[in-house]
PDB file of N, CA and C in Angstrom:
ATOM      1  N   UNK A   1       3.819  -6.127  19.903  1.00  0.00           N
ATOM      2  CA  UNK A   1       4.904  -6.821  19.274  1.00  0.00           C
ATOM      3  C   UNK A   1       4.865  -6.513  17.780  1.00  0.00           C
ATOM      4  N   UNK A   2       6.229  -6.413  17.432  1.00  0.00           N
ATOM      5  CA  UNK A   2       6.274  -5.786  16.021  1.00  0.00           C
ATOM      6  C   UNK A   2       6.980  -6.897  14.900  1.00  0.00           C
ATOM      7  N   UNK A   3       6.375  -7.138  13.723  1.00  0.00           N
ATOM      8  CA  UNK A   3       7.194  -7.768  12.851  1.00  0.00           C
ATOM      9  C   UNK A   3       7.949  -7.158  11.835  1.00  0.00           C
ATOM     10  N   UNK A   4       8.623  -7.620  11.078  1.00  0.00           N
ATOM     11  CA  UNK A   4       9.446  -6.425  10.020  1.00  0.00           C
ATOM     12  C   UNK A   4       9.261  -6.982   9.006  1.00  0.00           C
ATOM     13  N   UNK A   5       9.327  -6.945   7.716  1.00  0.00           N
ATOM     14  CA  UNK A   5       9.124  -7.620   6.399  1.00  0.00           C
ATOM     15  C   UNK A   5       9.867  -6.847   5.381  1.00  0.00           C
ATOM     16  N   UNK A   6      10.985  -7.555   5.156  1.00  0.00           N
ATOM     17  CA  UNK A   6      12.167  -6.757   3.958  1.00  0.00           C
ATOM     18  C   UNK A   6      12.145  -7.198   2.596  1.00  0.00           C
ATOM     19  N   UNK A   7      12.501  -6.599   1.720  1.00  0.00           N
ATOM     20  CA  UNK A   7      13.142  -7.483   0.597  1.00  0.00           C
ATOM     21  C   UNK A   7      11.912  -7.447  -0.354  1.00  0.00           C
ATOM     22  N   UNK A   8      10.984  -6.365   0.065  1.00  0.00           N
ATOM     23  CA  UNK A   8       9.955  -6.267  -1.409  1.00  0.00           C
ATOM     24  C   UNK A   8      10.285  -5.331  -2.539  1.00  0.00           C
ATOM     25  N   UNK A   9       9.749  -6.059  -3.139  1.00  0.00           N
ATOM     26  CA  UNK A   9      10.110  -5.331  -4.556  1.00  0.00           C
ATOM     27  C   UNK A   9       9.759  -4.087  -4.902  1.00  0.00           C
ATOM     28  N   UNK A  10      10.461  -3.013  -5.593  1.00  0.00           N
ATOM     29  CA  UNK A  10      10.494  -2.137  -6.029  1.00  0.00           C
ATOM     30  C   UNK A  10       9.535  -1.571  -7.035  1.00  0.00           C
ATOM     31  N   UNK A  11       8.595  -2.791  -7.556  1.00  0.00           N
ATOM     32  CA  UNK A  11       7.512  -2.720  -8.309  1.00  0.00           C
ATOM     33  C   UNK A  11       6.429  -2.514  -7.513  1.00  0.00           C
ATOM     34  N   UNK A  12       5.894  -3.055  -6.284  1.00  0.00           N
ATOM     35  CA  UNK A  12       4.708  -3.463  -5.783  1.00  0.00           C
ATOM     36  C   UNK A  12       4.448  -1.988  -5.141  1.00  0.00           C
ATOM     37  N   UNK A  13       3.212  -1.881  -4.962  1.00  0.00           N
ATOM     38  CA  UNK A  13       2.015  -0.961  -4.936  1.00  0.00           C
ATOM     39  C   UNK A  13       2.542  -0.804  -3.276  1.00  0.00           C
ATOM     40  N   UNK A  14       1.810   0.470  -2.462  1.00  0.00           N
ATOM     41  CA  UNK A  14       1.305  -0.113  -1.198  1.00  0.00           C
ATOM     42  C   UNK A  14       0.488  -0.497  -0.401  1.00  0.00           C
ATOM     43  N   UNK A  15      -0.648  -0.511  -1.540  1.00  0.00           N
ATOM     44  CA  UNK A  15      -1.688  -1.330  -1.563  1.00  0.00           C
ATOM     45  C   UNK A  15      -1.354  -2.373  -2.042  1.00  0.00           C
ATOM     46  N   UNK A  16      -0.679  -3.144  -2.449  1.00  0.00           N
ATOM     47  CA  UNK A  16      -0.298  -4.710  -3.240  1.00  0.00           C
ATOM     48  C   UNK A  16       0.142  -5.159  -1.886  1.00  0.00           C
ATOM     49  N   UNK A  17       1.188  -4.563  -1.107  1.00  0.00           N
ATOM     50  CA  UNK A  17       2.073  -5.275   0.393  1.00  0.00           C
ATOM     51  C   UNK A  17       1.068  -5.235   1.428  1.00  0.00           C
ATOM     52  N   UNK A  18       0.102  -4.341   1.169  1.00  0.00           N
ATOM     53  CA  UNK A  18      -0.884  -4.020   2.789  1.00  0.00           C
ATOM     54  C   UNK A  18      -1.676  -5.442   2.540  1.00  0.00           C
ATOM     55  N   UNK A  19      -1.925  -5.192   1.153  1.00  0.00           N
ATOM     56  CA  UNK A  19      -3.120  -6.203   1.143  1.00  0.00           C
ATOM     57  C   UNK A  19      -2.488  -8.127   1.325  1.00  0.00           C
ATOM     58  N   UNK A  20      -1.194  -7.932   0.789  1.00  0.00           N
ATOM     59  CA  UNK A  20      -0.980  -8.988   0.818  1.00  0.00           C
ATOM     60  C   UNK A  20      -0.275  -9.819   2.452  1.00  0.00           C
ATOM     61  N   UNK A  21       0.369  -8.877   2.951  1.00  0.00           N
ATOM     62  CA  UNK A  21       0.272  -9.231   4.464  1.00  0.00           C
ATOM     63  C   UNK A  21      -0.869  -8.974   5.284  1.00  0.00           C
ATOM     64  N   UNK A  22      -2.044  -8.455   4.978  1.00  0.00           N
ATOM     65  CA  UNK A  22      -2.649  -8.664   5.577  1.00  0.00           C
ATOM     66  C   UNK A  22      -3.610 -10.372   5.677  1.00  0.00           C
ATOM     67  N   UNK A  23      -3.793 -10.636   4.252  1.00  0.00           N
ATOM     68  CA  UNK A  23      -3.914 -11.736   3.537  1.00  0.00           C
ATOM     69  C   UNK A  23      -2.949 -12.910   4.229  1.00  0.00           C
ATOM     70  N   UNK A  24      -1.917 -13.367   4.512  1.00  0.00           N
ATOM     71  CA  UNK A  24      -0.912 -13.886   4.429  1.00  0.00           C
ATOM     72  C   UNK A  24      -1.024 -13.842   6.216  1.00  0.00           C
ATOM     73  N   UNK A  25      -1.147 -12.727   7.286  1.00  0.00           N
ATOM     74  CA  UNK A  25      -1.232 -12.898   8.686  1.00  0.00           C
ATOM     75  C   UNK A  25      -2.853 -12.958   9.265  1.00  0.00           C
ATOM     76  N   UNK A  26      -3.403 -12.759   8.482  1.00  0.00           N
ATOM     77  CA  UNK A  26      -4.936 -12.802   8.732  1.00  0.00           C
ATOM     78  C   UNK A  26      -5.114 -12.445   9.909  1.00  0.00           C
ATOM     79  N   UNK A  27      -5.811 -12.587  11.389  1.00  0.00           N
ATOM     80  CA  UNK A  27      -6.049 -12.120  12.316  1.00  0.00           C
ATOM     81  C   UNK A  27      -4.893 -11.603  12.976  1.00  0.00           C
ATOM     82  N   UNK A  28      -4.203 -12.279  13.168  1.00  0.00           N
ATOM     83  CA  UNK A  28      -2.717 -11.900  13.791  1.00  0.00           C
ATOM     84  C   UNK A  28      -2.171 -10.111  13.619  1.00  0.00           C
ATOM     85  N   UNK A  29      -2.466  -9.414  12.199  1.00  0.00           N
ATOM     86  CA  UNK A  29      -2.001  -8.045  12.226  1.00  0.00           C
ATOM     87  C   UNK A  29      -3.067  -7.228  12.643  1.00  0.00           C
ATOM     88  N   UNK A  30      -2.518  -6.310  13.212  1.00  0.00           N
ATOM     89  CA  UNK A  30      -3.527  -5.474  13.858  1.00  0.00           C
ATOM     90  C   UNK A  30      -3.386  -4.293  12.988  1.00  0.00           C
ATOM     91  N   UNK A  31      -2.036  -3.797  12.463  1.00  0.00           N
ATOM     92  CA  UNK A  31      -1.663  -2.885  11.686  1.00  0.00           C
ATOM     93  C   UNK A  31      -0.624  -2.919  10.768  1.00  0.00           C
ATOM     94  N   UNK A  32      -0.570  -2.508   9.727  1.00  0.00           N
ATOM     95  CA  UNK A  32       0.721  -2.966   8.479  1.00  0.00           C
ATOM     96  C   UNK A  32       1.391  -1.140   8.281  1.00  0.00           C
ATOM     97  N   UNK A  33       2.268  -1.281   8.438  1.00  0.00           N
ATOM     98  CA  UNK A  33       2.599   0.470   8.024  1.00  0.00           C
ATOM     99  C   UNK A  33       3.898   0.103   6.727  1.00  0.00           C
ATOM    100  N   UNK A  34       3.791   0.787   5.705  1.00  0.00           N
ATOM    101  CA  UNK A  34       5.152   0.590   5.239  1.00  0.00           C
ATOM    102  C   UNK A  34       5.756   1.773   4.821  1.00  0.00           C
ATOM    103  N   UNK A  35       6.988   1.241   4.796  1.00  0.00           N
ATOM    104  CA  UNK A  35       8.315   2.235   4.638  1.00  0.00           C
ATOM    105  C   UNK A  35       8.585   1.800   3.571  1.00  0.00           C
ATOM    106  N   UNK A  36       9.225   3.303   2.854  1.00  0.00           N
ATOM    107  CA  UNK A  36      10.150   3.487   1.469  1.00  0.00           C
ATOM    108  C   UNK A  36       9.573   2.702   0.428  1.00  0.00           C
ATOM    109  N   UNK A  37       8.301   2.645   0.257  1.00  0.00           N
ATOM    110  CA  UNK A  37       7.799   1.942  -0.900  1.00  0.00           C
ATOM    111  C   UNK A  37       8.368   2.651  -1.920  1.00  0.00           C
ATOM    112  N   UNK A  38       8.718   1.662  -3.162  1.00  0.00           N
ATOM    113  CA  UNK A  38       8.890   2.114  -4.080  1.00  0.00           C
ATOM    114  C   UNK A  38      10.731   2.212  -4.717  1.00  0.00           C
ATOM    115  N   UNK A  39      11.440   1.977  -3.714  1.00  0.00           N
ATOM    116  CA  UNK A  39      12.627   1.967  -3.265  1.00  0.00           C
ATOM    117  C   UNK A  39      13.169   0.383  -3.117  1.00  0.00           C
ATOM    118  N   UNK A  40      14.670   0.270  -3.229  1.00  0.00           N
ATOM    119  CA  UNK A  40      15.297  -1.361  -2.722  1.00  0.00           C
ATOM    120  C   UNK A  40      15.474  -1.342  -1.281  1.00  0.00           C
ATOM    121  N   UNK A  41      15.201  -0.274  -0.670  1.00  0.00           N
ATOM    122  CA  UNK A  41      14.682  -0.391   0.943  1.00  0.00           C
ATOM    123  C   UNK A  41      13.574  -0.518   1.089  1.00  0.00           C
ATOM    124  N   UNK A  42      12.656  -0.698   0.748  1.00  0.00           N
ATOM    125  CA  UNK A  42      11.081  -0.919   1.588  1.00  0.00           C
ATOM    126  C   UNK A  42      10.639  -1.759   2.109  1.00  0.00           C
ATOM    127  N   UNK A  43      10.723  -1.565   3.730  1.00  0.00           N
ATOM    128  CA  UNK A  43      10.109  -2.425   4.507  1.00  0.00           C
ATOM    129  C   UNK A  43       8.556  -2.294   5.061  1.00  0.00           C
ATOM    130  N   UNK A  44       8.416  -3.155   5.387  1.00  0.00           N
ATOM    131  CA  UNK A  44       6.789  -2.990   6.404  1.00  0.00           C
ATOM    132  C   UNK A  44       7.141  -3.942   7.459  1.00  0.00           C
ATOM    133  N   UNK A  45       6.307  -2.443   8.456  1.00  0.00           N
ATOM    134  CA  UNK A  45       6.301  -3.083  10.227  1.00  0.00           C
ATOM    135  C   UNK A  45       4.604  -3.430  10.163  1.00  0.00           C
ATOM    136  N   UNK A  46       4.705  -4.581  10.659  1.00  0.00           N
ATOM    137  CA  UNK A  46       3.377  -4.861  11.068  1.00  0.00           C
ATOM    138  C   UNK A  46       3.201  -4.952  12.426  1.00  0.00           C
ATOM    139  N   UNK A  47       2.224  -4.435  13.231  1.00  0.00           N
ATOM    140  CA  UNK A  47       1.988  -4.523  14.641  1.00  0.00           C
ATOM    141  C   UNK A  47       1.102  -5.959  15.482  1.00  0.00           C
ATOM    142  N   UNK A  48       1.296  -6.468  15.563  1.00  0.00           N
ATOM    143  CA  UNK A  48       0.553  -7.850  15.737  1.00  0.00           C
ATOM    144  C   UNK A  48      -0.190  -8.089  16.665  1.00  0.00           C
ATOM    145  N   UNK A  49      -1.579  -8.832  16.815  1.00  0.00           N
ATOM    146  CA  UNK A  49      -2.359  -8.667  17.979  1.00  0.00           C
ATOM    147  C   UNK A  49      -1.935  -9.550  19.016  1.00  0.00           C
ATOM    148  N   UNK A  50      -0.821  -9.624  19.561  1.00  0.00           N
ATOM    149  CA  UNK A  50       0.064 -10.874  20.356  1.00  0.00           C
ATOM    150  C   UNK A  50       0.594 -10.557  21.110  1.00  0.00           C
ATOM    151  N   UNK A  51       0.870 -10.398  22.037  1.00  0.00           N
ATOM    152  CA  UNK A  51       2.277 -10.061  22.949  1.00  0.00           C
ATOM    153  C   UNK A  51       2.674 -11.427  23.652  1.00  0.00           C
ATOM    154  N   UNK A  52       2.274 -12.507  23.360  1.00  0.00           N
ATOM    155  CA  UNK A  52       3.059 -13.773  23.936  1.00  0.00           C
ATOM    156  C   UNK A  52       4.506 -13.481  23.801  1.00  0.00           C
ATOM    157  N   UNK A  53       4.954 -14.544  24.249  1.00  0.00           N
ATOM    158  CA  UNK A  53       6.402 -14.595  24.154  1.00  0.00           C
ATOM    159  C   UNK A  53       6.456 -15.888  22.912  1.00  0.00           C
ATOM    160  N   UNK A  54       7.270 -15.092  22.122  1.00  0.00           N
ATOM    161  CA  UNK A  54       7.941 -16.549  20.734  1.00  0.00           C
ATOM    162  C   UNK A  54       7.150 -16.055  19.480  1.00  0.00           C
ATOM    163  N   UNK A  55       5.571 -15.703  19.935  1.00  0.00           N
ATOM    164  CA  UNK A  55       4.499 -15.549  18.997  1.00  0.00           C
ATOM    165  C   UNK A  55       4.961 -14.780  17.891  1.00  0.00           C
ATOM    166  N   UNK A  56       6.057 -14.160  17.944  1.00  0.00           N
ATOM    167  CA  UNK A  56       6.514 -13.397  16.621  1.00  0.00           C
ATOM    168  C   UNK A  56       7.407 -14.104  16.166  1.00  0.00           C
ATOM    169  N   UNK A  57       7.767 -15.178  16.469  1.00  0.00           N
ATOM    170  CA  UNK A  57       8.728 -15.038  16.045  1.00  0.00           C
ATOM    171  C   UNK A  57       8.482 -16.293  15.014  1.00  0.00           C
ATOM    172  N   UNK A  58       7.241 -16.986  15.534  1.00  0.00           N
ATOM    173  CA  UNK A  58       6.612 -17.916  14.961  1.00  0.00           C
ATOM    174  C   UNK A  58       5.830 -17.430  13.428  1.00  0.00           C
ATOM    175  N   UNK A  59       5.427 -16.426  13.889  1.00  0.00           N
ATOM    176  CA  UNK A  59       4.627 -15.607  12.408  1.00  0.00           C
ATOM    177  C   UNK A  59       5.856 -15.050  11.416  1.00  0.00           C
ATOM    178  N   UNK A  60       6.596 -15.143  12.287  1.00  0.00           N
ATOM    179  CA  UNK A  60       8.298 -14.352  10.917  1.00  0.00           C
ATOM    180  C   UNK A  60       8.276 -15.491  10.323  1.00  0.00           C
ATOM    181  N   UNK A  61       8.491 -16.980  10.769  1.00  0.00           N
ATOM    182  CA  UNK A  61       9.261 -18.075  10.132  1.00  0.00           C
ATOM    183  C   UNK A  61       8.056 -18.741   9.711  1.00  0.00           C
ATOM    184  N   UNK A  62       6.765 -18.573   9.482  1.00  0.00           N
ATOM    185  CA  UNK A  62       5.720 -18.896   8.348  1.00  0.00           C
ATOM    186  C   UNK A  62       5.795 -17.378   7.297  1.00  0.00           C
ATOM    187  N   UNK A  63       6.183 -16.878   7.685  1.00  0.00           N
ATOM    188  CA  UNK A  63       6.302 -15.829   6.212  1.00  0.00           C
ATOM    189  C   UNK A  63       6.982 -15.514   5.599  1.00  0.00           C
ATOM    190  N   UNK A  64       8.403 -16.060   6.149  1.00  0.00           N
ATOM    191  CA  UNK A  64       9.923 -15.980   5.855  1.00  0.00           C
ATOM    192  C   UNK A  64       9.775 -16.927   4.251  1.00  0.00           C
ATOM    193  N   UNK A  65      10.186 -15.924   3.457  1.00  0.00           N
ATOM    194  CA  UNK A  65      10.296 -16.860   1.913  1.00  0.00           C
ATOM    195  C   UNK A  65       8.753 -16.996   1.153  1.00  0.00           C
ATOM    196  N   UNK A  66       7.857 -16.384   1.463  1.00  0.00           N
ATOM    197  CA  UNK A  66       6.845 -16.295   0.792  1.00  0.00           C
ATOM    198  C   UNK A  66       7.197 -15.354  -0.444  1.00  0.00           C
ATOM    199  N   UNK A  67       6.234 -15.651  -1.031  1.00  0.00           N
ATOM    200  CA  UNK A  67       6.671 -14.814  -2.329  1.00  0.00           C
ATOM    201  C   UNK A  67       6.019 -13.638  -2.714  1.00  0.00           C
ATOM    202  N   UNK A  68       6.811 -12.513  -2.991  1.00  0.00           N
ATOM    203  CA  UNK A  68       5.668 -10.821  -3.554  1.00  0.00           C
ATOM    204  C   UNK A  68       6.550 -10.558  -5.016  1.00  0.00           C
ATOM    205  N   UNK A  69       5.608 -10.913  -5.866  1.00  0.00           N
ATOM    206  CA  UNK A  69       5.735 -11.086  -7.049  1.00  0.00           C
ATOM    207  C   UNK A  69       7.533 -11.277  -7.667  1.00  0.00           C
ATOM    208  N   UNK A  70       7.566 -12.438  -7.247  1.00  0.00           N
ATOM    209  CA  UNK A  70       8.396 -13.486  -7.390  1.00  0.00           C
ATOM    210  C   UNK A  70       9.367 -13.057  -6.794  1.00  0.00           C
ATOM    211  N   UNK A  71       9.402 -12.370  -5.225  1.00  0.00           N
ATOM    212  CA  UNK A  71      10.861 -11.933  -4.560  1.00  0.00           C
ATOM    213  C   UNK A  71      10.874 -12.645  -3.432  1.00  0.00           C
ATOM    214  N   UNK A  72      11.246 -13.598  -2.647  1.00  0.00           N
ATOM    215  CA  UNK A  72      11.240 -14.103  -1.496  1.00  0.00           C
ATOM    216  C   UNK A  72      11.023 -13.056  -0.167  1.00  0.00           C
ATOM    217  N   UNK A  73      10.234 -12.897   0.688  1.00  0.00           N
ATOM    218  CA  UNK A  73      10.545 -11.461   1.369  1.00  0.00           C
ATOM    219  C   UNK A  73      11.121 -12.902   2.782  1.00  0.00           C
ATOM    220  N   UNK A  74      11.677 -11.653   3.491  1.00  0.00           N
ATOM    221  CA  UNK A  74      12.414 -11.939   4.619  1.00  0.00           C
ATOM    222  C   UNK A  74      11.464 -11.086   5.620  1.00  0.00           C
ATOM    223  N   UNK A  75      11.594 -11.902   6.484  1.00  0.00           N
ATOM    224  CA  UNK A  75      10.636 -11.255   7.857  1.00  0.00           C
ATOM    225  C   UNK A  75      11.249 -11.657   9.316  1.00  0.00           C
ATOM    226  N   UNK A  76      11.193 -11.101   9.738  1.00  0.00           N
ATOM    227  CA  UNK A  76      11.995 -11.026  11.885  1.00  0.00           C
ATOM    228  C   UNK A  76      10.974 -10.820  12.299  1.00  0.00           C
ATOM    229  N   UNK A  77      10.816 -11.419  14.160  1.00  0.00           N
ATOM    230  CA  UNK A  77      10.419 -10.601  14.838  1.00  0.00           C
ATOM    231  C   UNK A  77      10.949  -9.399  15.234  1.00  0.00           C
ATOM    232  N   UNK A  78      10.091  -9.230  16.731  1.00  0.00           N
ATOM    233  CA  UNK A  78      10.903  -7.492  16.881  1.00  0.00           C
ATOM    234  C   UNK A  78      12.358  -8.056  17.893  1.00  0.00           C
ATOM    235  N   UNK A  79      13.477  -7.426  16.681  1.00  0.00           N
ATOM    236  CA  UNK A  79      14.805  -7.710  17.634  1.00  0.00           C
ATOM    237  C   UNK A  79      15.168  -6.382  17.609  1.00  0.00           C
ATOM    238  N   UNK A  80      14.268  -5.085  16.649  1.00  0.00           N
ATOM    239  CA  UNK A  80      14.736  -3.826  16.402  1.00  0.00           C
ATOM    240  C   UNK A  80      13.906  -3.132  16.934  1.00  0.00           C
ATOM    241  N   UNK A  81      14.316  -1.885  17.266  1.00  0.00           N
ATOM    242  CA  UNK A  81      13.507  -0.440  17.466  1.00  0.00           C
ATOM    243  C   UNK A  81      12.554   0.030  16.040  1.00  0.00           C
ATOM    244  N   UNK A  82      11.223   0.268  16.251  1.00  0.00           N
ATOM    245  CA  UNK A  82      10.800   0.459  15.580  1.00  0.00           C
ATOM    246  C   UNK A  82      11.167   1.693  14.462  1.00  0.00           C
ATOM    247  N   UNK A  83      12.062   2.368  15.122  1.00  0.00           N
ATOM    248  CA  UNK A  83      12.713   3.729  14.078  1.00  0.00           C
ATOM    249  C   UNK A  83      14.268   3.334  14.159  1.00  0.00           C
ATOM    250  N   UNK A  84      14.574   1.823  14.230  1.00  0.00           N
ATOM    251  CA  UNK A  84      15.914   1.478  13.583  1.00  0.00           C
ATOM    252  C   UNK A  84      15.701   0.257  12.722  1.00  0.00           C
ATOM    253  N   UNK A  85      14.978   0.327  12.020  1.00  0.00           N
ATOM    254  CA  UNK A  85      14.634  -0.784  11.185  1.00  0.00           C
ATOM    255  C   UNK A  85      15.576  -1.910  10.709  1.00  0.00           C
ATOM    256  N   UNK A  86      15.649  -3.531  11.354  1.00  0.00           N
ATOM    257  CA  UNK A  86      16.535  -4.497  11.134  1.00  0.00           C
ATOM    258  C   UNK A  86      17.435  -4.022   9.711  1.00  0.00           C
ATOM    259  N   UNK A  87      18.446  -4.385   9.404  1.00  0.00           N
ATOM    260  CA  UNK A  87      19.469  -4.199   7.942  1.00  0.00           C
ATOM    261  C   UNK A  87      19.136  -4.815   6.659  1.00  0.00           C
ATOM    262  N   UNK A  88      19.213  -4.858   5.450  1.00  0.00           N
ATOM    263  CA  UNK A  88      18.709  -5.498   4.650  1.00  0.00           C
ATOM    264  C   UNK A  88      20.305  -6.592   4.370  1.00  0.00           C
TER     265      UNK A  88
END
């Protein structure tokens, strides 16, 4: 099961987002990959150690509105293909 995490800033490292979702999902990620760092598209898919049913969707809406250096990020579960990444 995959989560998505949008809406980071154009400043942050990708070491600043790895570390900080990893921080932020603690056991739960199994893997953080991100896209277009560096860009007003950059997302990160995180792969999660879960396959329940809901379980993502529960970890989107505790991370939904957290803050990466002062940007609210937005996070889904998986409603997307991993190479069609949700819309910003």
């Amino acid at each position: 099961m995959n989560l998505f995490v949008r809406n980071i800033a154009e400043s942050c490292s990708e070491q600043e987002v790895r570390e900080f979702l990893e921080h932020e999902l603690g056991h739960y990620a199994k893997s953080v990959t991100i896209h277009e760092i560096g860009t007003p598209n950059a997302y990160a898919t995180v792969e999660l150690k879960t396959d329940g049913p809901y379980v993502g969707e529960v970890i989107a809406r505790q991370l939904q509105g957290k803050h990466l250096r002062g940007i609210p990020l937005e996070a889904s579960s998986e409603l997307f293909d991993e190479e069609d990444p949700p819309p910003r």
